[in-house]
N, C-alpha and C. Protein backbone atom coordinates (compact mmCIF):
# COMPACT_ATOMS: atom_id res chain seq x y z
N UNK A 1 -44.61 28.07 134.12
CA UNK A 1 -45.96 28.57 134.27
C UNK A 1 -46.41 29.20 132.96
N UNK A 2 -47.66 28.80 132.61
CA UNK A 2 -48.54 29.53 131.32
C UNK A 2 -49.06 30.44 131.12
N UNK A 3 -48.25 31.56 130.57
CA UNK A 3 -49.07 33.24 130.70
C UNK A 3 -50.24 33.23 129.95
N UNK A 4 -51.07 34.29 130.77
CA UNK A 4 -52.34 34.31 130.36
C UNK A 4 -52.23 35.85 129.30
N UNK A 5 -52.89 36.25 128.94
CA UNK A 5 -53.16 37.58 128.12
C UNK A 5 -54.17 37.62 127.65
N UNK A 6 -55.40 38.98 127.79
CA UNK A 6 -56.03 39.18 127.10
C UNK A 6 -56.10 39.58 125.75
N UNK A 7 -57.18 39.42 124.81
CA UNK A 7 -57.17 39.53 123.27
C UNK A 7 -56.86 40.87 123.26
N UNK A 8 -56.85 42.01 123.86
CA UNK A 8 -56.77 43.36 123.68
C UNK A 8 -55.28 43.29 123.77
N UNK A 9 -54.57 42.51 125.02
CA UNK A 9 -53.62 42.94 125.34
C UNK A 9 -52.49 41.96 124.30
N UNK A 10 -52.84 41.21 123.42
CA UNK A 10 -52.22 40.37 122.87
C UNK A 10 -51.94 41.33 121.29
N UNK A 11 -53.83 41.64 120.61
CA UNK A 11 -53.17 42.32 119.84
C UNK A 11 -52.50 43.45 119.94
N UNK A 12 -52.51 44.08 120.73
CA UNK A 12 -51.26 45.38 121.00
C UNK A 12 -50.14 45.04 121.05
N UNK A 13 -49.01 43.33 121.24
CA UNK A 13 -48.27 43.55 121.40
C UNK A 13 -47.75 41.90 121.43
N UNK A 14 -48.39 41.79 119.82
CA UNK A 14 -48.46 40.39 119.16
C UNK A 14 -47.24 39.68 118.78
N UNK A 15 -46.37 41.10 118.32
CA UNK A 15 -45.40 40.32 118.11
C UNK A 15 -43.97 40.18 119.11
N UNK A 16 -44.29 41.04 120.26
CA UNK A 16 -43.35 40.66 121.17
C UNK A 16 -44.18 39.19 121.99
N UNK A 17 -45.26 38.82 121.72
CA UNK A 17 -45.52 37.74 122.69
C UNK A 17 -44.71 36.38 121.67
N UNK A 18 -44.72 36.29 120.16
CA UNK A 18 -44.84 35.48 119.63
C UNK A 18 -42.94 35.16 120.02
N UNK A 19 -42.34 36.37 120.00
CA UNK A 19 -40.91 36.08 119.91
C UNK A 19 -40.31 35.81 121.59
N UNK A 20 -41.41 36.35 122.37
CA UNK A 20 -41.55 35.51 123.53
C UNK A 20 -41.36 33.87 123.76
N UNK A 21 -42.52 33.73 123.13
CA UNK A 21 -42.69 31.90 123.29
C UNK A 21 -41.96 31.52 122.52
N UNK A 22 -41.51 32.08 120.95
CA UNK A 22 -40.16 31.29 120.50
C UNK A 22 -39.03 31.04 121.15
N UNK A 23 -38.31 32.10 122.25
CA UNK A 23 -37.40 32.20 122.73
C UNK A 23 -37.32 31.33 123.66
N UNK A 24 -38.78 31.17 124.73
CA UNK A 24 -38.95 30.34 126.09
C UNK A 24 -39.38 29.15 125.48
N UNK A 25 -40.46 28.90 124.65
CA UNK A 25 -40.81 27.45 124.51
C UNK A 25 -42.07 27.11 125.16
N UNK A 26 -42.35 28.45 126.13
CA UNK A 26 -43.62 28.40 126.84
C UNK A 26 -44.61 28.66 126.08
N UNK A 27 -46.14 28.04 126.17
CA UNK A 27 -46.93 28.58 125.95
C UNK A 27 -47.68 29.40 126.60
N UNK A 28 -48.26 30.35 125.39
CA UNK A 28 -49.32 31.67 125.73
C UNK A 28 -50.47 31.53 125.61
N UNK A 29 -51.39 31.47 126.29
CA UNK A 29 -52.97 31.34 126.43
C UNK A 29 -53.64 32.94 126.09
N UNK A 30 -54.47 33.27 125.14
CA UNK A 30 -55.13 34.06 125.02
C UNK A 30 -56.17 34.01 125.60
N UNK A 31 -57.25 34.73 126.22
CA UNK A 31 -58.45 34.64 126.90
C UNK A 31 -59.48 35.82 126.21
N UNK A 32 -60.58 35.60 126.17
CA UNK A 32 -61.84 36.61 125.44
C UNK A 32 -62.90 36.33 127.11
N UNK A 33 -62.53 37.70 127.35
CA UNK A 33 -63.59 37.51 128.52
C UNK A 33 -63.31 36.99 129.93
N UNK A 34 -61.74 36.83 130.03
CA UNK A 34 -61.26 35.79 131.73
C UNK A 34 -61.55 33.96 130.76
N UNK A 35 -61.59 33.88 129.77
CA UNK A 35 -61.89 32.52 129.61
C UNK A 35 -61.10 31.97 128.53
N UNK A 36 -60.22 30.87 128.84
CA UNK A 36 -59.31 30.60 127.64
C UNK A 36 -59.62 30.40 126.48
N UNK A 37 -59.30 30.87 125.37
CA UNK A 37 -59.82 31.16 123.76
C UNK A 37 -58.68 30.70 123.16
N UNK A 38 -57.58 31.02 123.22
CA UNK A 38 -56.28 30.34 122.16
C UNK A 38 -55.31 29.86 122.65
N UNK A 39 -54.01 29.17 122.21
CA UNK A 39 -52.98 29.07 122.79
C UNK A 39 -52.18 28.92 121.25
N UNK A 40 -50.70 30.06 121.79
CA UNK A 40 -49.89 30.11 121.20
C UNK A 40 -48.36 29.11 121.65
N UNK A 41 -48.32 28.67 120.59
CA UNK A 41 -47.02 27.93 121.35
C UNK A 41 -45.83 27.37 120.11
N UNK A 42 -44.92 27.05 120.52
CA UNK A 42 -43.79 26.79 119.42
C UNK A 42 -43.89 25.76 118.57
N UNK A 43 -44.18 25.97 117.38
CA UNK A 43 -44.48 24.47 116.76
C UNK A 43 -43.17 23.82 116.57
N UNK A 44 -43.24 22.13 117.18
CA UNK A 44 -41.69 21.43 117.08
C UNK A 44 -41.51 21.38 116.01
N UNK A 45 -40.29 20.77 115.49
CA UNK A 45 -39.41 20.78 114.28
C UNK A 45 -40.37 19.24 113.82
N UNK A 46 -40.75 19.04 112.26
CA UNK A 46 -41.13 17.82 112.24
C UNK A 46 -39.80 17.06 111.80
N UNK A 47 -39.93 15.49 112.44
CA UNK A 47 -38.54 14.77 112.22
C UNK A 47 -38.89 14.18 110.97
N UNK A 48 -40.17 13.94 110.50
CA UNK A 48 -40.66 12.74 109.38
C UNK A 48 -40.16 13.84 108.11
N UNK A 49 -39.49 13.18 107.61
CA UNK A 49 -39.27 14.00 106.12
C UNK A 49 -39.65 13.10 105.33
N UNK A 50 -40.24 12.03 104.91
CA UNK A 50 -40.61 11.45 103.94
C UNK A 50 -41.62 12.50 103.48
N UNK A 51 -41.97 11.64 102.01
CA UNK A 51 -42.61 11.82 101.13
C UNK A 51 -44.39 12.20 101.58
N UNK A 52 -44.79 13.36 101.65
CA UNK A 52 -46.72 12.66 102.07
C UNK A 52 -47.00 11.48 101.65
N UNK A 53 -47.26 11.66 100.59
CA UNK A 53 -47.57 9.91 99.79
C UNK A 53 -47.31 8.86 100.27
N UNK A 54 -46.19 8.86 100.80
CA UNK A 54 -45.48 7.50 101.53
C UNK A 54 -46.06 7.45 102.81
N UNK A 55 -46.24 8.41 103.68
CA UNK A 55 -46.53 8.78 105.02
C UNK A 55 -48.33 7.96 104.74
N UNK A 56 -49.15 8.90 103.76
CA UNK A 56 -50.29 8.00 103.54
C UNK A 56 -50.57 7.15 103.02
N UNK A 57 -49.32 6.29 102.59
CA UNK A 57 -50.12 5.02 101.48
C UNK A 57 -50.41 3.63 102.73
N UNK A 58 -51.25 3.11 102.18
CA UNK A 58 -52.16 1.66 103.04
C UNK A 58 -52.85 2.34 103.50
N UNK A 59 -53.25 4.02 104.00
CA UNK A 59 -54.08 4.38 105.43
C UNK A 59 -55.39 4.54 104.63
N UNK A 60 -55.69 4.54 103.14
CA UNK A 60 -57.17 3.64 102.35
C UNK A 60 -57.35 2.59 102.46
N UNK A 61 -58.19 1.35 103.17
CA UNK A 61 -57.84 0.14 102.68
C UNK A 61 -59.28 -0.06 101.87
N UNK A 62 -60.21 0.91 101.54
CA UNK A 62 -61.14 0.35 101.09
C UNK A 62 -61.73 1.17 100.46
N UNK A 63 -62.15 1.92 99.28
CA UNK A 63 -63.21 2.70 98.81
C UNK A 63 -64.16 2.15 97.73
N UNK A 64 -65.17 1.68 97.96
CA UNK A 64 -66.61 1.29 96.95
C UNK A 64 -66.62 2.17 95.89
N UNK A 65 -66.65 3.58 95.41
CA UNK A 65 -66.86 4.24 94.50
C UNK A 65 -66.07 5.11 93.99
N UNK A 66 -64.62 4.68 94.08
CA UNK A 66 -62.92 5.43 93.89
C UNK A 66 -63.68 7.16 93.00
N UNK A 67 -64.27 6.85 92.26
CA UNK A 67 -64.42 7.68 91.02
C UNK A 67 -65.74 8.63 90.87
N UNK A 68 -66.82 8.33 91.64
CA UNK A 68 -67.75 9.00 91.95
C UNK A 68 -67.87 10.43 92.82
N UNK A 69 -68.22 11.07 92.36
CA UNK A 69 -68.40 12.55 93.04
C UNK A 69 -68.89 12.82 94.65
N UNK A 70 -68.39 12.72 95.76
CA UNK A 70 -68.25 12.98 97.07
C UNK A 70 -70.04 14.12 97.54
N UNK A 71 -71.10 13.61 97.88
CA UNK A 71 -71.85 14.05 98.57
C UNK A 71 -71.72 14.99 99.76
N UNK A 72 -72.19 16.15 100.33
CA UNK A 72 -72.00 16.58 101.65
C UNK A 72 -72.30 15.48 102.34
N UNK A 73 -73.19 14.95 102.20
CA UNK A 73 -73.76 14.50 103.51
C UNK A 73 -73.33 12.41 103.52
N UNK A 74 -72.11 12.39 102.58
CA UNK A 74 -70.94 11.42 103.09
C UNK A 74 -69.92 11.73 103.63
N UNK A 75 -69.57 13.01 103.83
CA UNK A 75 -68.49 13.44 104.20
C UNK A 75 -68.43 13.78 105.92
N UNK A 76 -68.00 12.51 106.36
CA UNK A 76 -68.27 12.37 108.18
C UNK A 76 -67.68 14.06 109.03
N UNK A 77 -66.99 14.66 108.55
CA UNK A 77 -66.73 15.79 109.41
C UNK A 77 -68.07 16.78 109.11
N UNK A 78 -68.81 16.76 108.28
CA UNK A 78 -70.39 17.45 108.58
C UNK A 78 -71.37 16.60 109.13
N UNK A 79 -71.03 15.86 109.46
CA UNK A 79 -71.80 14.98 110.31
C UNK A 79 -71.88 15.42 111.87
């Protein structure tokens, strides 16, 4: 089961929750208001040890202007 905690009651006693969920593996839901706002939880071990580079090479297959200066308003996450 997923404990709930309020933001008051979380920062008062942040770091026994964190060594909480390290220990259990459970996650902790923070709430602002009765309404879920965060979740704390154990980040897994990553298995990929390669290289980044390697991990991203082919995932470009195409750029028109390699060398040209990046616009806001090409950049799809402000979109």
């Amino acid at each position: 089961m997923t404990v709930q905690v309020s933001k008051s009651q979380f920062k008062a006693r942040a770091l026994e929750y964190f060594r909480q969920v390290e220990a259990t593996g459970e996650p902790l839901i923070v709430t602002d208001h009765g309404r879920p706002s965060l979740e704390i939880r154990k980040l897994e071990a990553d298995t990929d040890e390669r290289d980044p580079f390697e991990i991203l090479k082919g995932s470009v297959t195409f750029y028109e202007r390699p060398f040209d200066p990046v616009d806001e308003e090409e950049w799809e996450a402000l979109k």
